[in-house]
C-alpha atoms as a PDB file:
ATOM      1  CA  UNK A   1      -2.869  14.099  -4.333  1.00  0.00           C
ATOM      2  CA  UNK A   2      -0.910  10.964  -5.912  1.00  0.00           C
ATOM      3  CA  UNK A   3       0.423   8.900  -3.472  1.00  0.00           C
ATOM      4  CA  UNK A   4       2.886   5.853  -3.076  1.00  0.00           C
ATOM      5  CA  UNK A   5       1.341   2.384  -3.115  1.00  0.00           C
ATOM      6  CA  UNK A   6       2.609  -1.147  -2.765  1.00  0.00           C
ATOM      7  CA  UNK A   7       0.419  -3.641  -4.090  1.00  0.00           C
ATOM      8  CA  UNK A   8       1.456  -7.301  -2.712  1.00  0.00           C
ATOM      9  CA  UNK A   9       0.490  -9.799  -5.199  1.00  0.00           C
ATOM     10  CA  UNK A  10       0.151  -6.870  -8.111  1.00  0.00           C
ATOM     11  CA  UNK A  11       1.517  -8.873 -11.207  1.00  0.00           C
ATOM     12  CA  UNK A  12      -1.698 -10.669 -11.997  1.00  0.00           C
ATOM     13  CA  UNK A  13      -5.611 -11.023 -11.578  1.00  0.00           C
ATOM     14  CA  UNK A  14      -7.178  -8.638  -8.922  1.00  0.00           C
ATOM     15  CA  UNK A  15      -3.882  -7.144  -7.918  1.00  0.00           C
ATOM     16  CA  UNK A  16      -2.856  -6.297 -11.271  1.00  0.00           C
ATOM     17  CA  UNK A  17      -6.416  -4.606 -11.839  1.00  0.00           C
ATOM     18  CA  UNK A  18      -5.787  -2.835  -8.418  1.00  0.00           C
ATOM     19  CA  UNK A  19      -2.361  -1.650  -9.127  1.00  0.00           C
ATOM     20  CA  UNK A  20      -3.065   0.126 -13.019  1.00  0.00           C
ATOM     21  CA  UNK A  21      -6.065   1.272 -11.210  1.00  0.00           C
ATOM     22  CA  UNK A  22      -4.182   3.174  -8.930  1.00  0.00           C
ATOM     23  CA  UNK A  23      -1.706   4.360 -11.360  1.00  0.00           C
ATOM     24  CA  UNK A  24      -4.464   5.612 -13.335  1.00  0.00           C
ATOM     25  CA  UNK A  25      -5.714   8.190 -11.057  1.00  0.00           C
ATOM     26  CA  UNK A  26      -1.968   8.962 -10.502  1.00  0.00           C
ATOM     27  CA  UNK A  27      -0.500   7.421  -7.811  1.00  0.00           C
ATOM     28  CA  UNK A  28       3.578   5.951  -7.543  1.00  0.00           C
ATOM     29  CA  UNK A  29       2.372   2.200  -8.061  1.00  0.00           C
ATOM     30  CA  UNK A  30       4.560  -0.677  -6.840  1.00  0.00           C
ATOM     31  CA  UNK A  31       3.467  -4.275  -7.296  1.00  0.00           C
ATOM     32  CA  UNK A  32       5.065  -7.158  -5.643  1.00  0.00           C
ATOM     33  CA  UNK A  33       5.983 -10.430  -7.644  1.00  0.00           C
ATOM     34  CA  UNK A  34       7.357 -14.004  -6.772  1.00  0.00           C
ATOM     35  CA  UNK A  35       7.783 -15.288  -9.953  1.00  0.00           C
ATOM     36  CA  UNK A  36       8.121 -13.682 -13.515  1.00  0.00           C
ATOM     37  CA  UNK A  37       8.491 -10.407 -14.711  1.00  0.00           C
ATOM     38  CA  UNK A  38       6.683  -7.259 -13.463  1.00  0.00           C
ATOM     39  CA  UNK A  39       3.580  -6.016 -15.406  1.00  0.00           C
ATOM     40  CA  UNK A  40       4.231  -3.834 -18.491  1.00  0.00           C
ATOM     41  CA  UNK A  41       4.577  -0.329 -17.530  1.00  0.00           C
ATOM     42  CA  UNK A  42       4.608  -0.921 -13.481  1.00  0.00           C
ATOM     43  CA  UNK A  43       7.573  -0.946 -11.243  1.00  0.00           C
ATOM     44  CA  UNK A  44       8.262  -4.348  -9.941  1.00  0.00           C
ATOM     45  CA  UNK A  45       9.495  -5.606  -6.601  1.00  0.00           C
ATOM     46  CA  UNK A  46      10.051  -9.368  -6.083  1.00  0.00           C
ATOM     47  CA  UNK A  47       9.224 -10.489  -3.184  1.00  0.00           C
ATOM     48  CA  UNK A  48       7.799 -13.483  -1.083  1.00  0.00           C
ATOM     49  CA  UNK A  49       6.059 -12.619   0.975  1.00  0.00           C
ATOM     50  CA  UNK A  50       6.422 -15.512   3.874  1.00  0.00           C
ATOM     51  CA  UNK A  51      10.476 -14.166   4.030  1.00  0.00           C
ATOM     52  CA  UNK A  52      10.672 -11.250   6.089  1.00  0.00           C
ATOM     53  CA  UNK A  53      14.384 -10.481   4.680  1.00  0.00           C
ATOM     54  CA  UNK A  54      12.496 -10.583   0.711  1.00  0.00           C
ATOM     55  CA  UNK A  55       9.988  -7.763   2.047  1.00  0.00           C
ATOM     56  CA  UNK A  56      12.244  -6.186   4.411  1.00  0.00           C
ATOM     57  CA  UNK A  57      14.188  -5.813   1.059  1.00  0.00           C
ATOM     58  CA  UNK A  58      11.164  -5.338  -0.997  1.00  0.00           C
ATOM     59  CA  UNK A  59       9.822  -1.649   1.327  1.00  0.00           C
ATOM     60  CA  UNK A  60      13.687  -0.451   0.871  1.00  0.00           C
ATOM     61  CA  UNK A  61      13.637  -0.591  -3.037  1.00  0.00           C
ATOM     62  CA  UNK A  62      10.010   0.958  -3.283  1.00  0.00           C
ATOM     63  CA  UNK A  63      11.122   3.877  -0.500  1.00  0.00           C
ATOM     64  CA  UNK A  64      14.729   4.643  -2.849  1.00  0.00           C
ATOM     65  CA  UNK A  65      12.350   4.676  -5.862  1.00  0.00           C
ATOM     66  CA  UNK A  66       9.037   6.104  -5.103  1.00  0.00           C
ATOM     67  CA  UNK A  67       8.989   6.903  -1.494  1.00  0.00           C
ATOM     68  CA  UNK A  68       7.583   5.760   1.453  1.00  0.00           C
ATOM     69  CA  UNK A  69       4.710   3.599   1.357  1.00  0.00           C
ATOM     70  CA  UNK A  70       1.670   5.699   1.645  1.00  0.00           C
ATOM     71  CA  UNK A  71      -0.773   3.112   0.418  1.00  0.00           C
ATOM     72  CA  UNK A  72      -0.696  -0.627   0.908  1.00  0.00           C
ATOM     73  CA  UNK A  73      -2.726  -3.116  -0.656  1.00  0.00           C
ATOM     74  CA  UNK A  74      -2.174  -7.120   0.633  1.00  0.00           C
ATOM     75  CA  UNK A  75      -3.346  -9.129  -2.101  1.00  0.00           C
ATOM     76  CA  UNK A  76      -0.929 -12.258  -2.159  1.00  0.00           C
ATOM     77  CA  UNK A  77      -2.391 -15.425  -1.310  1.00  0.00           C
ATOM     78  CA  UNK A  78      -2.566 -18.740  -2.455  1.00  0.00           C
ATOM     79  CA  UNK A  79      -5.222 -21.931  -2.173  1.00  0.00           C
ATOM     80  CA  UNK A  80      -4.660 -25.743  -1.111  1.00  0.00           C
ATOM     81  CA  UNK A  81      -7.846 -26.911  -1.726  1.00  0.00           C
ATOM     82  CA  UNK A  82      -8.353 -30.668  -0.216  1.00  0.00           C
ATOM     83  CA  UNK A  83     -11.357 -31.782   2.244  1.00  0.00           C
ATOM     84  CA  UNK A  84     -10.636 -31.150   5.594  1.00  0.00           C
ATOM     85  CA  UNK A  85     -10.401 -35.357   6.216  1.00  0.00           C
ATOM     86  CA  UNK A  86      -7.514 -35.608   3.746  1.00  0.00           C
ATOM     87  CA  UNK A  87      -5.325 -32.583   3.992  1.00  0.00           C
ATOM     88  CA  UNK A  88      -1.813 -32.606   5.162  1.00  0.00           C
ATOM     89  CA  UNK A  89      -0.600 -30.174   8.268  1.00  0.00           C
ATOM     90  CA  UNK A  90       1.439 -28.515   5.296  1.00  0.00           C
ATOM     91  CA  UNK A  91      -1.370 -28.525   2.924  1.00  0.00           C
ATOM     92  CA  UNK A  92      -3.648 -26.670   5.748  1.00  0.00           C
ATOM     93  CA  UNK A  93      -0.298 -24.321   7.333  1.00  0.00           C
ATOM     94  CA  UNK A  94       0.598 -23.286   3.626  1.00  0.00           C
ATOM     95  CA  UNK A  95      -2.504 -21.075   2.738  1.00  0.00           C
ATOM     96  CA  UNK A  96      -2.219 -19.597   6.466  1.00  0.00           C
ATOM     97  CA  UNK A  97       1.080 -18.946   6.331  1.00  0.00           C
ATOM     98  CA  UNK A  98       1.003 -16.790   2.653  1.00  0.00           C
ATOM     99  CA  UNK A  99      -2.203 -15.366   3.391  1.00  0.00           C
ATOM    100  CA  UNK A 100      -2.344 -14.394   7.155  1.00  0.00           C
ATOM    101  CA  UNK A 101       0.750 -14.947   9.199  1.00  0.00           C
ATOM    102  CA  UNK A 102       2.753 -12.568   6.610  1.00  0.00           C
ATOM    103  CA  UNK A 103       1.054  -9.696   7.794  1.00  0.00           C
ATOM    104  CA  UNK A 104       3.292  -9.598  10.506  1.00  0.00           C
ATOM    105  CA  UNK A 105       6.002  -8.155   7.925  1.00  0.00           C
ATOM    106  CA  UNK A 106       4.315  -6.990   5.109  1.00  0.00           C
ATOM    107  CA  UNK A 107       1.796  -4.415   7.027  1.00  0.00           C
ATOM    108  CA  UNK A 108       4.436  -3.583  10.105  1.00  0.00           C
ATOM    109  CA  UNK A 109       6.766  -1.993   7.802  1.00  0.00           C
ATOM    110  CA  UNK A 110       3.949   0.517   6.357  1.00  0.00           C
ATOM    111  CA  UNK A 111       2.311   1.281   9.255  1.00  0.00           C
ATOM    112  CA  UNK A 112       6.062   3.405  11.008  1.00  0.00           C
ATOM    113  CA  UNK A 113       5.899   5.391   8.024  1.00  0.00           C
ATOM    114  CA  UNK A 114       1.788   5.886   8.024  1.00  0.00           C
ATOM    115  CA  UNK A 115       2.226   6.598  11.954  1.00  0.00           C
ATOM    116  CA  UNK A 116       4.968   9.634  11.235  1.00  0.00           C
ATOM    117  CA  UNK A 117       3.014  10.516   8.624  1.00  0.00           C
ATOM    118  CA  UNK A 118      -0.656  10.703   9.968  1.00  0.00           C
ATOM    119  CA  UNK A 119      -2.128   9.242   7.340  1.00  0.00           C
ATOM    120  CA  UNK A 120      -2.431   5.793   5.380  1.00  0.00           C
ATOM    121  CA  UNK A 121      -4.256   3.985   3.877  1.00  0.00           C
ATOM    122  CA  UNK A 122      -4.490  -0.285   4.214  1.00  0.00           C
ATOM    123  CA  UNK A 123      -6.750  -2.586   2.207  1.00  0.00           C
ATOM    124  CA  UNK A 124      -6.758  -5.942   3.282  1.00  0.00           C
ATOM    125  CA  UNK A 125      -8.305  -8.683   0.389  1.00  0.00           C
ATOM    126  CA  UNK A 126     -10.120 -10.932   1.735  1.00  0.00           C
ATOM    127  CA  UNK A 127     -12.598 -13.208   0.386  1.00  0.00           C
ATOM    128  CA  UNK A 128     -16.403 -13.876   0.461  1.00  0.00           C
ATOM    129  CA  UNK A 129     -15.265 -17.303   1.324  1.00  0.00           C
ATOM    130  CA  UNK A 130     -14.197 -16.053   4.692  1.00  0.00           C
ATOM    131  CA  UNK A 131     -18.085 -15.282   5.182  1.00  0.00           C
ATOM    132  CA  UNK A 132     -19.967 -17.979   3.766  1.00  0.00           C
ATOM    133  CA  UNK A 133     -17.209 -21.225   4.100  1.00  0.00           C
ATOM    134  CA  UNK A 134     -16.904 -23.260   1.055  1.00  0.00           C
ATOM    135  CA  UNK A 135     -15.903 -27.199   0.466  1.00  0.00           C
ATOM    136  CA  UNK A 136     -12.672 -27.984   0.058  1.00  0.00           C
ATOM    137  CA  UNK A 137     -11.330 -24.198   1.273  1.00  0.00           C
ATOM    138  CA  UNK A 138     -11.255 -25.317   5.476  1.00  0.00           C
ATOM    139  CA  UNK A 139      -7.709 -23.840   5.288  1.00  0.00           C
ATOM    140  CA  UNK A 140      -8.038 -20.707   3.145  1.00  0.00           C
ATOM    141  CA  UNK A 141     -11.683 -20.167   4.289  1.00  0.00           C
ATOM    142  CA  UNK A 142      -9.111 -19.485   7.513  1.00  0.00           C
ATOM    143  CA  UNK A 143      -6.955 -17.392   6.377  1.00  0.00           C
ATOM    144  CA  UNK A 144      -8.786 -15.186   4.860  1.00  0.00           C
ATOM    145  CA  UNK A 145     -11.502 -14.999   8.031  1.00  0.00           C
ATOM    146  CA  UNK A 146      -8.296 -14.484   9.919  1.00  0.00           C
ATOM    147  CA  UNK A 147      -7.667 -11.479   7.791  1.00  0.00           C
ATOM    148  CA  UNK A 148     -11.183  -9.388   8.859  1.00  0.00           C
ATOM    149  CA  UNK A 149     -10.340 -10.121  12.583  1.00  0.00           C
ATOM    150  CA  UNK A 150      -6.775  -9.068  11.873  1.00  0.00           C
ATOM    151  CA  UNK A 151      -7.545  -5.837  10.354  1.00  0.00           C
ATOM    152  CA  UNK A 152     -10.461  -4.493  12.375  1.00  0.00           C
ATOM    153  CA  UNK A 153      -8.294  -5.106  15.126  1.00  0.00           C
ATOM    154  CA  UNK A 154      -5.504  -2.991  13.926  1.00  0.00           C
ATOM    155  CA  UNK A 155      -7.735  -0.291  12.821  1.00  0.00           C
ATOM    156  CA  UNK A 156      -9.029   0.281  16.085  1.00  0.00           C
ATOM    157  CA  UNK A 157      -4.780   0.420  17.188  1.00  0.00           C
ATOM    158  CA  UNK A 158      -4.038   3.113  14.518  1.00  0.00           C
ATOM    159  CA  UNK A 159      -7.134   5.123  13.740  1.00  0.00           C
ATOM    160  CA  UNK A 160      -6.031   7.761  16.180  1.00  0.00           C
ATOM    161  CA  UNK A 161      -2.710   8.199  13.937  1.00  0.00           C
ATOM    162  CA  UNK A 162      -5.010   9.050  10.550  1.00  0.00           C
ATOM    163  CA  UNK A 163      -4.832   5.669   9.364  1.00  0.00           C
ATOM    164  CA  UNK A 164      -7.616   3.327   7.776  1.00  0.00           C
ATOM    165  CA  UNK A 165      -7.556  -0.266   7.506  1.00  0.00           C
ATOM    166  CA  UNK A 166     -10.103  -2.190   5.556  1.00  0.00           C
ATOM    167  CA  UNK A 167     -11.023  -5.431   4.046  1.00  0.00           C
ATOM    168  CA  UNK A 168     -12.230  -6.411   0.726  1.00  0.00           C
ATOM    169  CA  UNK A 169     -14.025  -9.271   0.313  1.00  0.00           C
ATOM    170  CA  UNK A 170     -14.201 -10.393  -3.690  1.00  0.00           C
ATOM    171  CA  UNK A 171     -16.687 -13.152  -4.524  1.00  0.00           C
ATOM    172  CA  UNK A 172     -16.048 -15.465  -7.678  1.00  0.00           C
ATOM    173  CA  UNK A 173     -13.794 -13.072 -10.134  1.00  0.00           C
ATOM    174  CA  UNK A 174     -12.487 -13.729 -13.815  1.00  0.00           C
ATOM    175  CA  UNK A 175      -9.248 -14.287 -12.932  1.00  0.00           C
ATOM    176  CA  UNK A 176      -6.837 -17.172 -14.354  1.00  0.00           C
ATOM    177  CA  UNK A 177      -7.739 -19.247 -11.651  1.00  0.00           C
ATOM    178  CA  UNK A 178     -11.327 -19.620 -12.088  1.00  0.00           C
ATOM    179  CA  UNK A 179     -10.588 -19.670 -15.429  1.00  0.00           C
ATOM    180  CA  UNK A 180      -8.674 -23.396 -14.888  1.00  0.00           C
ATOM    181  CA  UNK A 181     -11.976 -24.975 -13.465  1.00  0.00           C
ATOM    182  CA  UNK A 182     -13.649 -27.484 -15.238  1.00  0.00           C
ATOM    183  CA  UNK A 183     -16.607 -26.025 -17.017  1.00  0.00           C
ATOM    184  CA  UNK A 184     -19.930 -27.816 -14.812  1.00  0.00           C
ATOM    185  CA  UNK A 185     -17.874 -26.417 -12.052  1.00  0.00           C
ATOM    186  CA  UNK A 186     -17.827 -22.754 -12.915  1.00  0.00           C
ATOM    187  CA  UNK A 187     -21.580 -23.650 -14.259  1.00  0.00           C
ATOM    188  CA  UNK A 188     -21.924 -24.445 -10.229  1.00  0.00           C
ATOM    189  CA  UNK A 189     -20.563 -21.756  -9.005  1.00  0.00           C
ATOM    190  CA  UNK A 190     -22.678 -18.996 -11.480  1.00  0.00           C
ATOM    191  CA  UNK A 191     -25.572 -20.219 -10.098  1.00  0.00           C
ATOM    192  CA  UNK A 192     -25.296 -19.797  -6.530  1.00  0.00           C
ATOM    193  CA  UNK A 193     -24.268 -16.470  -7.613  1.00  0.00           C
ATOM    194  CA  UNK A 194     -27.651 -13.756  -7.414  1.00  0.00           C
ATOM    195  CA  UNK A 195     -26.186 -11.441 -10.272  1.00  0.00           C
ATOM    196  CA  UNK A 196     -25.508 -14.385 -12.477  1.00  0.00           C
ATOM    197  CA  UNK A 197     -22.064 -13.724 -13.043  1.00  0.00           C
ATOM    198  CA  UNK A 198     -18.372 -13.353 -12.059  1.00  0.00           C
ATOM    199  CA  UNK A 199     -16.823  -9.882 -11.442  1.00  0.00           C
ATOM    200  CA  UNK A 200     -14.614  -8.149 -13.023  1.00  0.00           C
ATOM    201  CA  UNK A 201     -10.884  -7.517 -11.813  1.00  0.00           C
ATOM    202  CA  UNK A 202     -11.472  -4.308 -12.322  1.00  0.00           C
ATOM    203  CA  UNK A 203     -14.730  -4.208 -10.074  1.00  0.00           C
ATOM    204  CA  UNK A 204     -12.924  -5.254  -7.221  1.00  0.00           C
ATOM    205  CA  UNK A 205      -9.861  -2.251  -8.290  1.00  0.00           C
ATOM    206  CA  UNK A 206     -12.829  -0.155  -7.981  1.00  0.00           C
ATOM    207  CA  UNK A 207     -13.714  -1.055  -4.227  1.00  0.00           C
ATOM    208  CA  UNK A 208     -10.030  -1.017  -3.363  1.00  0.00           C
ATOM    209  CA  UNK A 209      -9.251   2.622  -5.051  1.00  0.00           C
ATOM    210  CA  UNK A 210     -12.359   3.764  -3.029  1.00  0.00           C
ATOM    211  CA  UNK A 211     -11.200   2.450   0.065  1.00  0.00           C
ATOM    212  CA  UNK A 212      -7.352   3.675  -0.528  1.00  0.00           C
ATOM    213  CA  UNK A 213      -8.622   7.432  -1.533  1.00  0.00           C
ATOM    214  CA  UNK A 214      -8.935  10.783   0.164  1.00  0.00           C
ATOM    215  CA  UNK A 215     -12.740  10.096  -0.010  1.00  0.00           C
ATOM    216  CA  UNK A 216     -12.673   7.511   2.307  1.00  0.00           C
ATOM    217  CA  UNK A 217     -11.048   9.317   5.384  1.00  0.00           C
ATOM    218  CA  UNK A 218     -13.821   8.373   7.736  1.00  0.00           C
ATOM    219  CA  UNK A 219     -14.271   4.543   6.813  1.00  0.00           C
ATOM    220  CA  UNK A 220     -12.217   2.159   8.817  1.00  0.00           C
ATOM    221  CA  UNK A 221     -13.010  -1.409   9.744  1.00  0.00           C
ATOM    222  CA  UNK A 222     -15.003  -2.403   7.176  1.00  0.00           C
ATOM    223  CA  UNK A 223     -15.970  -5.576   5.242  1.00  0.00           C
ATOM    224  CA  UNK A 224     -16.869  -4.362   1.678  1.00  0.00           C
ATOM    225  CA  UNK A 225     -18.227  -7.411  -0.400  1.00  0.00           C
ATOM    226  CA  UNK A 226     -17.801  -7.566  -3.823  1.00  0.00           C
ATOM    227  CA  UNK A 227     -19.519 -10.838  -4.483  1.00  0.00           C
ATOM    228  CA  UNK A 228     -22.813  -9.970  -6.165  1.00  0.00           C
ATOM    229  CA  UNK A 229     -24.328 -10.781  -3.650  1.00  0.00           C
ATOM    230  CA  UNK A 230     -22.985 -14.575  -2.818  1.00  0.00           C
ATOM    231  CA  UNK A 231     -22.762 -13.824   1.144  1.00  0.00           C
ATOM    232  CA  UNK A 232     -25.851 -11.270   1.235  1.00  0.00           C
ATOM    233  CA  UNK A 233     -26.671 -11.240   5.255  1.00  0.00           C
ATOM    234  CA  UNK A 234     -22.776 -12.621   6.507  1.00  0.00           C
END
């Protein structure tokens, strides 16, 4: 049964590969973006969102266009990376601020709709780094552990009401920004890696259009790591 999804954070990388995902088994497919243009094909929504007023904004174009959102996938986030001993209050509040406090306006709006509804679906993206730390990441390492605690708190407030709320939690992915590290790094970062590789956007979409499917009716509160096998045992 095609649904309506909003994918925040769908104009590039793992959202992008999430949201044609999605519209390839048939769904209404809305992707949020800041900057730019919307992907080829998609309908586009921009929207930041740390501004409630940009998403409140954002839900009422995708309802007039689609419907109401059925499906929501929060994938926007950004990194600060600094050590701990030399990062700014604003470098360390940024990451939080995009990645977790947000979800006070970008989920709250879904879930009235969901709740009439009795039925939704919520995918949190996360990160393995949330699981296993990493240098440099104190702040986003944060945010993103903030996000598991976040969500399998909420999906033991709405299970009752058909709802599922999950987390996805990619490891290194071939996305633009890996692709911008220095070469010894990403040489690094393979080989802590068990497979011996990044994943694929569209390995990640795969996890995510599980998760956000009729299939998955009866799975709420879980961690799914897609991180061949970086945080094995976390």
């Amino acid at each position: 049964m095609p649904r309506t999804a909003l994918v925040l954070g769908g104009n590039r990388g793992i959202g992008l590969a999430v949201a044609r995902r999605l519209a390839d088994r048939g769904d209404r497919v809305a992707v949020s973006h800041r900057t730019g243009e919307p992907p080829e094909g998609l309908f586009g929504v921009r929207c930041d969102v740390t501004d409630p007023e940009a998403v409140t904004a954002a839900y009422a174009r995708v309802k007039e266009e689609l419907g109401p959102v059925e499906v929501l996938v929060v994938n926007a986030g950004i990194t600060r990376d600094r050590l701990f001993v030399s990062m700014t209050q604003e470098d360390f509040e940024a990451p939080l601020h995009t990645n977790l406090v947000s979800t006070l306006h970008t989920v709250k709006p879904a879930l009235r709709g969901m709740m009439r509804a009795r039925w939704g679906r919520i995918v949190l993206v996360s990160s393995t780094v949330a699981l296993s730390g990493a240098v440099g990441q104190t702040n986003y390492a944060a945010s993103k552990a903030g996000l598991i605690g976040f969500g399998r708190s909420l999906a033991l407030e709405v299970a009752r009401h058909g709802i599922t709320v999950n987390v996805v939690a990619p490891g290194y992915t071939d996305t633009d920004m890996v692709a911008a590290m220095p070469e010894a790094e990403r040489t690094s970062l393979l080989a802590t890696v068990p497979m011996g590789r990044m994943a694929a956007p569209e390995e990640v979409a795969g996890a995510v259009a599980y998760l956000t499917g009729e299939d998955a009716g009866y799975v709420t509160g879980t961690v799914l790591q897609v991180d061949g096998g970086v945080a094995m045992g976390h």
